[in-house]
Structure formats: C-alpha cells, structure tokens
N, C-alpha and C. Protein backbone atom coordinates (compact mmCIF):
# COMPACT_ATOMS: atom_id res chain seq x y z
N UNK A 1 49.81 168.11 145.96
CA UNK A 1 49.92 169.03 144.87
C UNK A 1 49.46 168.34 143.59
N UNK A 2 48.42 169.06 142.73
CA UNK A 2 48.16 168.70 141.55
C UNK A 2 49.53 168.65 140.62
N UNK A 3 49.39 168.31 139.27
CA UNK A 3 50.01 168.43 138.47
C UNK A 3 49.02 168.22 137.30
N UNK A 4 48.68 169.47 136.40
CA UNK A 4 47.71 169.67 134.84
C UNK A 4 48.83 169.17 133.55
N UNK A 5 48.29 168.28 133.48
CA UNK A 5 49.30 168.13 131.74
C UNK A 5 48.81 169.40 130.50
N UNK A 6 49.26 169.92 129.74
CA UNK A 6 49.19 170.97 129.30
C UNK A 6 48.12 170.82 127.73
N UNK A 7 47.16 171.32 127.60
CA UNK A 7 46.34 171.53 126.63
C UNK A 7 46.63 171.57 125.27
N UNK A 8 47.06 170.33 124.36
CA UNK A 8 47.48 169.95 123.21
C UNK A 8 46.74 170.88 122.24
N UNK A 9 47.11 171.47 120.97
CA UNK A 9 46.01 171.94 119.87
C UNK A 9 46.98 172.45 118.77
N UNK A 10 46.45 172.65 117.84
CA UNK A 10 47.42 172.96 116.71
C UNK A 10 46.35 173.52 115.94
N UNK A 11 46.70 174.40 114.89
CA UNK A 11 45.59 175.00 114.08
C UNK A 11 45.97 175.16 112.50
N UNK A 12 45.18 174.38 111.71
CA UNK A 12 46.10 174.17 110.74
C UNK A 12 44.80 174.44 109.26
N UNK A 13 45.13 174.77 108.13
CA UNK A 13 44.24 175.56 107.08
C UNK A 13 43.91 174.07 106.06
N UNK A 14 42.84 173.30 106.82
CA UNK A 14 41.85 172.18 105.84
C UNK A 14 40.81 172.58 105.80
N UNK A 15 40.15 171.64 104.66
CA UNK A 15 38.43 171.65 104.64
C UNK A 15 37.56 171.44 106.01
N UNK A 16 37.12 172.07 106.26
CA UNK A 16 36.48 171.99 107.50
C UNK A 16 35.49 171.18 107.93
N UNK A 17 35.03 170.75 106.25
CA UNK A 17 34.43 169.53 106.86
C UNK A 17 34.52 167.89 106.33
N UNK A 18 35.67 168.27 105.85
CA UNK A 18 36.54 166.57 105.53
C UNK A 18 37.85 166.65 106.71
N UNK A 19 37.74 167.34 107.14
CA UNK A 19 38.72 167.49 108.56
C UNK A 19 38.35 166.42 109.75
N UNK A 20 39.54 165.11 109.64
CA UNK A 20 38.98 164.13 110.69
C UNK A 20 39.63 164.73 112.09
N UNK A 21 38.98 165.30 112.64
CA UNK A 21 39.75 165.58 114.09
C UNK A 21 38.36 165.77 115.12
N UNK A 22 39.41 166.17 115.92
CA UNK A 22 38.15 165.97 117.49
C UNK A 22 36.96 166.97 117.51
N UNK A 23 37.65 168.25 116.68
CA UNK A 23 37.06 169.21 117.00
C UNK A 23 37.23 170.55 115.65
N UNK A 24 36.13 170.98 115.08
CA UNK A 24 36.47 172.08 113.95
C UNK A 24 35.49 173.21 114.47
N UNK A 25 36.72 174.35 114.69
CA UNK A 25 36.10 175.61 115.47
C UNK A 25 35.59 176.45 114.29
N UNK A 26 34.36 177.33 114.04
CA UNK A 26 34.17 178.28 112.89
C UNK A 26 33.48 178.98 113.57
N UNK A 27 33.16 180.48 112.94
CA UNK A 27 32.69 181.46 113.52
C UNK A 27 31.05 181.83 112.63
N UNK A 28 30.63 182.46 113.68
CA UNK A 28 28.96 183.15 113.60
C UNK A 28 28.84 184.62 113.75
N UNK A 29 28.44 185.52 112.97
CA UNK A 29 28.27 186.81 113.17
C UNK A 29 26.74 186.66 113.70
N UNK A 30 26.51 188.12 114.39
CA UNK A 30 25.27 188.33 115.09
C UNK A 30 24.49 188.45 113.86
N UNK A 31 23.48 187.91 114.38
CA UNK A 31 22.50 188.03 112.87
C UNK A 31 22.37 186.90 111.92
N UNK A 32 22.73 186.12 112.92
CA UNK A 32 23.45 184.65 112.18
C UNK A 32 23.87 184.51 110.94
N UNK A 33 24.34 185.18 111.09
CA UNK A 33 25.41 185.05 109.77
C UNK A 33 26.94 184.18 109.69
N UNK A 34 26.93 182.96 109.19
CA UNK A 34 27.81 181.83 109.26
C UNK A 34 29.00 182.72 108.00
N UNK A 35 30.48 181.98 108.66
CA UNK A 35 31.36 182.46 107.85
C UNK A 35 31.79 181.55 106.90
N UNK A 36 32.31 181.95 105.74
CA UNK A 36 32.60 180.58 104.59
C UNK A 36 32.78 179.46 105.18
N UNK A 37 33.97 179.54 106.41
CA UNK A 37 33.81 177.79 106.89
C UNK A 37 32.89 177.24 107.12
N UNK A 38 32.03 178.24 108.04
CA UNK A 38 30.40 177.54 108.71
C UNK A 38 29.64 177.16 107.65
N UNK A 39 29.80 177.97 106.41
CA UNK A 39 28.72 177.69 105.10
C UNK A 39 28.60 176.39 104.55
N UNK A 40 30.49 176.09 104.31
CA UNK A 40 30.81 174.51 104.22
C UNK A 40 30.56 173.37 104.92
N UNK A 41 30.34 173.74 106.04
CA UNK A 41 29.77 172.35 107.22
C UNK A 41 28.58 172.38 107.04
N UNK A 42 27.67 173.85 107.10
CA UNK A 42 26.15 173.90 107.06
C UNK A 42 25.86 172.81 105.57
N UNK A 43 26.39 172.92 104.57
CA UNK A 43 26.07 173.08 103.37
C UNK A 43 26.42 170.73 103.49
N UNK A 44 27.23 170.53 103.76
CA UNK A 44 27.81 169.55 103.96
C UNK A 44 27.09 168.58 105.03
N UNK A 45 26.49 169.41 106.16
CA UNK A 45 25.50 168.41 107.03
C UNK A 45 23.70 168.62 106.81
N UNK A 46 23.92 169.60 105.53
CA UNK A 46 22.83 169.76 105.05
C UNK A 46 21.46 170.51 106.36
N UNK A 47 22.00 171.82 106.62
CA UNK A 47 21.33 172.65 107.32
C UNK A 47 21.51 172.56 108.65
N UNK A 48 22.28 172.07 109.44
CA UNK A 48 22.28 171.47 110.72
C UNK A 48 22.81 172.90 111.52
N UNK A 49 23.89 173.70 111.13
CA UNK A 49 24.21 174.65 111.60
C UNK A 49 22.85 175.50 111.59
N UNK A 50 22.60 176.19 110.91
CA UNK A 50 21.64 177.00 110.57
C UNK A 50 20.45 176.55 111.34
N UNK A 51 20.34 175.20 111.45
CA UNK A 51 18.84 174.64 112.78
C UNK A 51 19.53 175.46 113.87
N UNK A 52 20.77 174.96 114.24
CA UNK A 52 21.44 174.99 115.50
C UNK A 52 21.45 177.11 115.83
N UNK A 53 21.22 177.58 115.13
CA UNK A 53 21.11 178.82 115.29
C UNK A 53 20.48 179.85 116.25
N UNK A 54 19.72 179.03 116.14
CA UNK A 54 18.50 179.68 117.18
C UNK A 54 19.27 179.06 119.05
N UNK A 55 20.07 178.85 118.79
CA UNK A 55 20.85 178.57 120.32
C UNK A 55 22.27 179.13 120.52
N UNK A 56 22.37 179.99 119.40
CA UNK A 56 23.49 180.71 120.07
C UNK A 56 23.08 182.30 119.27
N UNK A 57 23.66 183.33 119.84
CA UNK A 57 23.29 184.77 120.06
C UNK A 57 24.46 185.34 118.39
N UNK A 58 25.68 184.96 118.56
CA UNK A 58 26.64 185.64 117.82
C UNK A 58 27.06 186.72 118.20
N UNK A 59 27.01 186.97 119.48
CA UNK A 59 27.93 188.30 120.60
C UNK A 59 29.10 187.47 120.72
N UNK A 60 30.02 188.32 120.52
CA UNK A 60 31.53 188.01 120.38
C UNK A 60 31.49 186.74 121.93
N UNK A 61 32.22 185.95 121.65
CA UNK A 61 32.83 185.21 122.67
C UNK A 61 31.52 184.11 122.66
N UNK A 62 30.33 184.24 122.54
CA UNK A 62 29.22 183.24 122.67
C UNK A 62 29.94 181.39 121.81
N UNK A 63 29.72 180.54 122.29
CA UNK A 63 30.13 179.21 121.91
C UNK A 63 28.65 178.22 122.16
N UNK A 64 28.63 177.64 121.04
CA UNK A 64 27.71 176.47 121.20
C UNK A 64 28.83 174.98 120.70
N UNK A 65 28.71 174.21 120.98
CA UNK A 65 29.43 172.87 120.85
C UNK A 65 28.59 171.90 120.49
N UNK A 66 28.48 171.49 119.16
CA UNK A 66 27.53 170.42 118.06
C UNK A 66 28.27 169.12 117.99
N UNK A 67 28.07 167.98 118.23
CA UNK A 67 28.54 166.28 118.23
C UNK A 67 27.80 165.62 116.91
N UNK A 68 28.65 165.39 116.38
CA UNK A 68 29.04 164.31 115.62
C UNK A 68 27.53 164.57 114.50
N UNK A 69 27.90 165.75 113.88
CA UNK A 69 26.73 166.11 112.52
C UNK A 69 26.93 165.45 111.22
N UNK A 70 26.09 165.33 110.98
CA UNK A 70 25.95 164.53 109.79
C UNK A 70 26.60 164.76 108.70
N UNK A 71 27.71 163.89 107.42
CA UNK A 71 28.31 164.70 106.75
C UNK A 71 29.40 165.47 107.05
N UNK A 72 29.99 165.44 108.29
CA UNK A 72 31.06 166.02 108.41
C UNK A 72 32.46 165.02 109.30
N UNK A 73 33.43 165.66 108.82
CA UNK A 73 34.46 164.30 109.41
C UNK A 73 34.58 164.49 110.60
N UNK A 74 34.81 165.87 111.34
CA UNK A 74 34.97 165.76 112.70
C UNK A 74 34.00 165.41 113.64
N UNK A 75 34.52 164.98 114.93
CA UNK A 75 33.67 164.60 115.98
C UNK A 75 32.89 165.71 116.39
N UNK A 76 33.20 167.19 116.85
CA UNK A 76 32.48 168.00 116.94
C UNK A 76 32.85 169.24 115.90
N UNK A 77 31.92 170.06 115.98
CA UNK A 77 31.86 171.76 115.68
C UNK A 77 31.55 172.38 116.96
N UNK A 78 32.67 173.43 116.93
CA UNK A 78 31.88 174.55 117.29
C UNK A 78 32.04 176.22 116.97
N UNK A 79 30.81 176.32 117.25
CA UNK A 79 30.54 177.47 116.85
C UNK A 79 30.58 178.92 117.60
N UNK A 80 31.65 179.84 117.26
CA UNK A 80 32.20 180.83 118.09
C UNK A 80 31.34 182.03 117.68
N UNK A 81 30.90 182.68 118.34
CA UNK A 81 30.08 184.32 118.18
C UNK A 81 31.09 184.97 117.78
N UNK A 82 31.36 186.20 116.80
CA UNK A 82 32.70 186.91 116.55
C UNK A 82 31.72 188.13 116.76
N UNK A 83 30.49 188.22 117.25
CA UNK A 83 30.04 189.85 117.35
C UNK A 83 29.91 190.29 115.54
C-alpha cells in the first residue's frame, strides 16, 4: 500500500514579483490579456510573459509553467487561462 503525503500550499496577498517562493500563480484572459498581477511580473522581467504568450490559448483552465524569469523572486510563474 502506498501512502501520498498531502500537497502543502497557502495563498497569501504579496507582490508577485518580489515574492520569494517556489511558485507565483497569475491569470491570462483570452486575447492575451494579462491581469494586474501578470502586468507586474511582465513589466518586472521586462516582457517575458507577453513573449511567453503565444504558448498558451487563455481558455479557462489552460496553464503554461515559466522557470526562473528574469527579475522576478520566484522560482516559477504560472500562468492560468481564466477564459
């Protein structure tokens, strides 16, 4: 019999991109349209989101996962489709 240790996370209201953690989730409307958080990382890794665009759709549920961008504290972004 397996045994899964249980999926740690907490969600808490910082700068998103002076945020040292593993991981900073923000959202994408279709049409790529980045939401204030995304604006702050884009704006902060100096266009990197906005390259990264053209690889995700922005249909609700769509995820792309970005490592270690320039200018930003966390190890990754990612970027959630909200439709």
């Amino acid at each position: 019999m397996r045994y899964f240790r249980p999926v740690e996370f907490s969600i808490k209201t910082l700068s998103p991109e002076t945020a040292k953690t593993a991981c900073v989730v923000v959202g994408v409307h279709q049409g790529s349209e980045l939401t204030a958080a995304a604006r702050r990382i884009d704006q902060a890794s100096k266009g990197a989101l906005k390259k990264a665009l053209r690889d995700i759709s922005g249909k609700t549920a769509s995820t792309l996962l970005l490592h270690h961008l320039p200018g930003v504290a966390a190890e990754r972004v990612l970027l959630v489709g909200l439709g």
